[in-house]
PDB file of N, CA and C in Angstrom:
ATOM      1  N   UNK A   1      19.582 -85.667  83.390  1.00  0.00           N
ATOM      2  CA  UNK A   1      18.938 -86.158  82.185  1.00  0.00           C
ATOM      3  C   UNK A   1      19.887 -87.115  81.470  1.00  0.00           C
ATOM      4  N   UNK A   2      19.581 -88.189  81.062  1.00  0.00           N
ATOM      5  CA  UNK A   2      20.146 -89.382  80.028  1.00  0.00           C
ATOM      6  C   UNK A   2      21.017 -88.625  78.695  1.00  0.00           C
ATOM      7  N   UNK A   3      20.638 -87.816  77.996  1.00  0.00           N
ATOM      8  CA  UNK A   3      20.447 -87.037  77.179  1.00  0.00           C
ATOM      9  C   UNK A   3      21.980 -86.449  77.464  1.00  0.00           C
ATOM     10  N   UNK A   4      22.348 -85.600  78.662  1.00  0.00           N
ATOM     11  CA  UNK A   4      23.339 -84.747  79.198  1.00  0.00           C
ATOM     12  C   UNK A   4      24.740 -86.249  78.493  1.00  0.00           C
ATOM     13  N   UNK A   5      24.647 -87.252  78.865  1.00  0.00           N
ATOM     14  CA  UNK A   5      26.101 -88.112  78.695  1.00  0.00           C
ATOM     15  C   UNK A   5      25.989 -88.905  77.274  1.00  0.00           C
ATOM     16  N   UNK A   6      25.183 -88.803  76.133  1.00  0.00           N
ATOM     17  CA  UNK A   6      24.815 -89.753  74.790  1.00  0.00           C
ATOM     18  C   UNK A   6      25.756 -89.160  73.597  1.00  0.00           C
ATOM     19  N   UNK A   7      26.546 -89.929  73.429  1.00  0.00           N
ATOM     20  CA  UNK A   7      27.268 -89.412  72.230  1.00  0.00           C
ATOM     21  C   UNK A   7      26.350 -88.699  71.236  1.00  0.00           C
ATOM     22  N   UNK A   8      25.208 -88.892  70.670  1.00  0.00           N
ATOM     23  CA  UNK A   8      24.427 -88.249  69.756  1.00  0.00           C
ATOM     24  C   UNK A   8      24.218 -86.741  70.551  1.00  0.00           C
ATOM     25  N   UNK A   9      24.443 -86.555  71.578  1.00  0.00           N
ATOM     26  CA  UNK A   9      24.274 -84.815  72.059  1.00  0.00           C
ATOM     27  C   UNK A   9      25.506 -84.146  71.968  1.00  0.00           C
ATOM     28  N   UNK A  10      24.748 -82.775  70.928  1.00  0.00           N
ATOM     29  CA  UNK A  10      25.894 -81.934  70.731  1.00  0.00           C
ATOM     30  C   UNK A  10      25.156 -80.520  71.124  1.00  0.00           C
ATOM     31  N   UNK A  11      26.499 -80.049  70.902  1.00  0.00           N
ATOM     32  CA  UNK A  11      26.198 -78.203  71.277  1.00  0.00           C
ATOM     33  C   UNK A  11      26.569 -77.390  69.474  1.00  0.00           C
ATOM     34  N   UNK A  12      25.569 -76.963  69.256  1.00  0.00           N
ATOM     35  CA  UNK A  12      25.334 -76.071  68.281  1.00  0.00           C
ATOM     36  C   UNK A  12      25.811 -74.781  69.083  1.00  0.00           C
ATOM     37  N   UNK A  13      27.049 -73.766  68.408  1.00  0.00           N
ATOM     38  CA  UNK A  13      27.441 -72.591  69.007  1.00  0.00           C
ATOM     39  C   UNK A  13      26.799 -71.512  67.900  1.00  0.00           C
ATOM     40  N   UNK A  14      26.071 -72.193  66.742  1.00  0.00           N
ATOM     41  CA  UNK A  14      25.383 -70.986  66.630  1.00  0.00           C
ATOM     42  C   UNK A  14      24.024 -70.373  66.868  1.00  0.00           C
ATOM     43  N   UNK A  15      23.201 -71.546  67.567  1.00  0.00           N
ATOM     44  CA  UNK A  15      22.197 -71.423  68.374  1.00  0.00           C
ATOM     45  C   UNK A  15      22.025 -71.265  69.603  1.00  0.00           C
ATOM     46  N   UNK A  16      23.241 -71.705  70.501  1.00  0.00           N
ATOM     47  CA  UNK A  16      23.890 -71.634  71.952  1.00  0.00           C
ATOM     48  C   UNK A  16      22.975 -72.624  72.348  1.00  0.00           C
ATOM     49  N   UNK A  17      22.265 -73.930  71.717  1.00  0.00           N
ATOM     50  CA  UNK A  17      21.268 -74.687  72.396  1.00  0.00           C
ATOM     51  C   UNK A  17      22.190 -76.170  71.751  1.00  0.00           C
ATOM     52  N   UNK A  18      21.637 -77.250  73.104  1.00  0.00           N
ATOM     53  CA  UNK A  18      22.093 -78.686  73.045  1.00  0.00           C
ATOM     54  C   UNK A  18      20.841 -79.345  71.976  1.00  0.00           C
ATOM     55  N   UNK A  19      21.251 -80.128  71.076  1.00  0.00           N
ATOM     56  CA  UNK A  19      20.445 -80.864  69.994  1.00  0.00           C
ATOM     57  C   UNK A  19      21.115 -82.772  69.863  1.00  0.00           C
ATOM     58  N   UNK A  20      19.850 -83.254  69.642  1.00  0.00           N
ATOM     59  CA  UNK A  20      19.929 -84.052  69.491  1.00  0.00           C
ATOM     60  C   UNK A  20      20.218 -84.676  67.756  1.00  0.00           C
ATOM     61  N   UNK A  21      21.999 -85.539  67.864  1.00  0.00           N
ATOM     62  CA  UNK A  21      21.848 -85.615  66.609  1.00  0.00           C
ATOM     63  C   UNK A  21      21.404 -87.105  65.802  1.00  0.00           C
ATOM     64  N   UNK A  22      20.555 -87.473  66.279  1.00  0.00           N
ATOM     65  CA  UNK A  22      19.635 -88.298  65.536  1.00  0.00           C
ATOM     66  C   UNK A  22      19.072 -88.653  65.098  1.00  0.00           C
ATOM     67  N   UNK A  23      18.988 -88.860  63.324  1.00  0.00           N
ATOM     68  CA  UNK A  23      18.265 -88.587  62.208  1.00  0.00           C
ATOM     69  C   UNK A  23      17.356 -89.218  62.524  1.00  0.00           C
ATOM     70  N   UNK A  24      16.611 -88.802  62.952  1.00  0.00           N
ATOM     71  CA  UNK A  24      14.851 -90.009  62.901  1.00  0.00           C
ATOM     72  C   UNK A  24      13.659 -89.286  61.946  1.00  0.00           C
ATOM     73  N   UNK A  25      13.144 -90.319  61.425  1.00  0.00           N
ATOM     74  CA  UNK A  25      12.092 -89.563  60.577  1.00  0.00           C
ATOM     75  C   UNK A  25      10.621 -89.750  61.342  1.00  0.00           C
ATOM     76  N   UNK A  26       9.571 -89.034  60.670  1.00  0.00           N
ATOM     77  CA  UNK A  26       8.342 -88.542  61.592  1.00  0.00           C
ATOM     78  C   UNK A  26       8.072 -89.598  62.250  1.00  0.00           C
ATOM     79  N   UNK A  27       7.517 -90.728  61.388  1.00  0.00           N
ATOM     80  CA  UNK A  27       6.941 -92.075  62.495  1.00  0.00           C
ATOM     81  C   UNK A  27       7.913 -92.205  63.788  1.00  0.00           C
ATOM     82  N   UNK A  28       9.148 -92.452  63.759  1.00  0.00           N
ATOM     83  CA  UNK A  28      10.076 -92.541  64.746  1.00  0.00           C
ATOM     84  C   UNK A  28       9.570 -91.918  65.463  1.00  0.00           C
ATOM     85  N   UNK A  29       9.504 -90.592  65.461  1.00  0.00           N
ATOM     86  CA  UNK A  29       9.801 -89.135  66.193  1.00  0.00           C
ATOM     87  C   UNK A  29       8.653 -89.130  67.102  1.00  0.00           C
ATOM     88  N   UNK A  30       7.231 -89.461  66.521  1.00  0.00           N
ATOM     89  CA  UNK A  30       6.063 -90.054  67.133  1.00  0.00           C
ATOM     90  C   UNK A  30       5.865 -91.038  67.884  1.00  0.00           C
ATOM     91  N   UNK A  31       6.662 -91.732  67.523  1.00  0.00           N
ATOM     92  CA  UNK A  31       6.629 -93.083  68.246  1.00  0.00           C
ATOM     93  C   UNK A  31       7.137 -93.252  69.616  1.00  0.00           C
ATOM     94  N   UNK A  32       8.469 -92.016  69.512  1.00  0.00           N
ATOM     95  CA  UNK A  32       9.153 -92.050  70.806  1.00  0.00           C
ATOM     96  C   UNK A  32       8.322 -91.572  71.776  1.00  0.00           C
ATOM     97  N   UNK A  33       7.917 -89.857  71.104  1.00  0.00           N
ATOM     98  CA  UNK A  33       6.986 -89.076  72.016  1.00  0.00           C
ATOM     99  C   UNK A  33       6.168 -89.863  72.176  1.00  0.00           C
ATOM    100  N   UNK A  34       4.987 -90.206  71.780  1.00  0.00           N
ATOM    101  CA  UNK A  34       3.842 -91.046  72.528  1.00  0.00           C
ATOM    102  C   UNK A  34       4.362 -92.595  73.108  1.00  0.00           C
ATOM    103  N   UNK A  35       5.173 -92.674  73.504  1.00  0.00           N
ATOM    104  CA  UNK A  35       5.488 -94.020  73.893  1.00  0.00           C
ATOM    105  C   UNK A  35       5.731 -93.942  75.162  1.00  0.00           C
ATOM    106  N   UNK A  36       6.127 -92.271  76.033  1.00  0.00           N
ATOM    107  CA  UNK A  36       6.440 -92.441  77.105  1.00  0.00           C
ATOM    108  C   UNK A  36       7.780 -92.652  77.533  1.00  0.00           C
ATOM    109  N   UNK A  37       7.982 -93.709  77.044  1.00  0.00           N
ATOM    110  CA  UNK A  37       9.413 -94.337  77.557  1.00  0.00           C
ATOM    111  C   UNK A  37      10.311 -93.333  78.009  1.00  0.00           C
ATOM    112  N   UNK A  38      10.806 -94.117  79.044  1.00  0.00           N
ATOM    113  CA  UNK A  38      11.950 -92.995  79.832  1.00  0.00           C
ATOM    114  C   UNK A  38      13.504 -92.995  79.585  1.00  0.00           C
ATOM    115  N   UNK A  39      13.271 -94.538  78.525  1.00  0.00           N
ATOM    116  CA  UNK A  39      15.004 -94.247  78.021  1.00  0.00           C
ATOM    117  C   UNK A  39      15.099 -94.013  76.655  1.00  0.00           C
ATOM    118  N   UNK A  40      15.668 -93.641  75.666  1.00  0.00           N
ATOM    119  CA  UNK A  40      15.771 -93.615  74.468  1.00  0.00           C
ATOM    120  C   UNK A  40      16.610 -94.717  73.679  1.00  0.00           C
ATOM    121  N   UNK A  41      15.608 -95.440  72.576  1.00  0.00           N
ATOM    122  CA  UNK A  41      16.417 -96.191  71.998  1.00  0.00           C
ATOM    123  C   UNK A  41      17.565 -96.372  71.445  1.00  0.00           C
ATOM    124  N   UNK A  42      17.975 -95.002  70.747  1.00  0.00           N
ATOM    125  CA  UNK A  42      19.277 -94.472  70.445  1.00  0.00           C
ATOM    126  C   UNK A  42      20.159 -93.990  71.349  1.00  0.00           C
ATOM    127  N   UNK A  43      19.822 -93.975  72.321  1.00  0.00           N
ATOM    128  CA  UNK A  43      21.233 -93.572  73.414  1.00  0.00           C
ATOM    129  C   UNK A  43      21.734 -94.704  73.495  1.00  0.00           C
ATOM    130  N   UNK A  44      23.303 -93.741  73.283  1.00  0.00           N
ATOM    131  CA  UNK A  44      24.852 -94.279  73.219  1.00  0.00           C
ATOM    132  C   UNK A  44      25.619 -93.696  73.861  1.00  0.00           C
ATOM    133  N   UNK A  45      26.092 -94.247  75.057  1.00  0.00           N
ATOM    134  CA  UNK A  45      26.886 -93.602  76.083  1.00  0.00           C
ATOM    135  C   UNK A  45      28.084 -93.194  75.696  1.00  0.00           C
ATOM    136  N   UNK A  46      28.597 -91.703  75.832  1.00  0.00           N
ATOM    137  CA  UNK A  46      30.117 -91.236  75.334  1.00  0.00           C
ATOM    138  C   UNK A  46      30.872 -91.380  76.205  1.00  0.00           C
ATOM    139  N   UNK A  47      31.697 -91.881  75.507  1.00  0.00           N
ATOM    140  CA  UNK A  47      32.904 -93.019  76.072  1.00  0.00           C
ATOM    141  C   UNK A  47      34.093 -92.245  75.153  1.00  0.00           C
ATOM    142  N   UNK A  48      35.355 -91.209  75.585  1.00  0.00           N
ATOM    143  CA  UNK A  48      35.923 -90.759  74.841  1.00  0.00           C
ATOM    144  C   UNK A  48      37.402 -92.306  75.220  1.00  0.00           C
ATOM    145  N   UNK A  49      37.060 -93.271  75.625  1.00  0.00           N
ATOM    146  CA  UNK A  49      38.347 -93.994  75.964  1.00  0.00           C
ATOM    147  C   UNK A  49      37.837 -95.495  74.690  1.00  0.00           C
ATOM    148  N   UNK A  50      36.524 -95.112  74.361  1.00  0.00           N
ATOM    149  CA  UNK A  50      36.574 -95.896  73.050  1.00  0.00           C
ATOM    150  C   UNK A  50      37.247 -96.156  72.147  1.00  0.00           C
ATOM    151  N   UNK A  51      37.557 -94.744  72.162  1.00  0.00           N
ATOM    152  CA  UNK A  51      38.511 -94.518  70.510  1.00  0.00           C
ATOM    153  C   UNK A  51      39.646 -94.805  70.587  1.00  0.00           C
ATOM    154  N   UNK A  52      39.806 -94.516  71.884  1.00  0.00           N
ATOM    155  CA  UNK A  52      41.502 -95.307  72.406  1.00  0.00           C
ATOM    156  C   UNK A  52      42.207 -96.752  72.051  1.00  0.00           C
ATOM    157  N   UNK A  53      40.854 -97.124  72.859  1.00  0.00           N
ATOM    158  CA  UNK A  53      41.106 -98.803  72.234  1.00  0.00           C
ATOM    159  C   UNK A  53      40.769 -99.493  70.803  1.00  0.00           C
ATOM    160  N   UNK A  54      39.795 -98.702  70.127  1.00  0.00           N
ATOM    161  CA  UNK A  54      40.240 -98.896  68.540  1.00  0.00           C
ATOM    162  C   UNK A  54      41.277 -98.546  67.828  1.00  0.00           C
ATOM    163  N   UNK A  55      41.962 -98.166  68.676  1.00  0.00           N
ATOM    164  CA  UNK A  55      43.805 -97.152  68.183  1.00  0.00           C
ATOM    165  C   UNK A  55      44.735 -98.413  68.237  1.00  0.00           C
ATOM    166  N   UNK A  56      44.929 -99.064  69.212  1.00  0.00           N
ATOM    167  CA  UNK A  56      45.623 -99.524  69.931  1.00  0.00           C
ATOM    168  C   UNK A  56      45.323-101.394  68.734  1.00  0.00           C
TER     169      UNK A  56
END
């Protein structure tokens, strides 16, 4: 799943479940679901060597 590598996915340890953290409000939220689409507009690939090079 796309979802498994997106910086916006986290693990909640007090639910033991993966969530998506991307504030979208209802229209969004609708829009995605009925749209089908198989990629998500908000996926952002986690890249922990990003931060590296904003260091540097």
């Amino acid at each position: 799943m796309i979802c498994d590598n997106c910086s916006h996915y986290a693990y909640d340890d007090y639910t033991d479940e993966y969530y998506c953290t991307v504030n979208m409000d209802e229209d969004e939220v609708y829009r995605f679901c009925e749209s089908g689409a198989s990629e998500c507009p908000f996926y952002d690939p986690y890249d922990e060597y990003k931060i590296v090079h904003k260091q540097n």
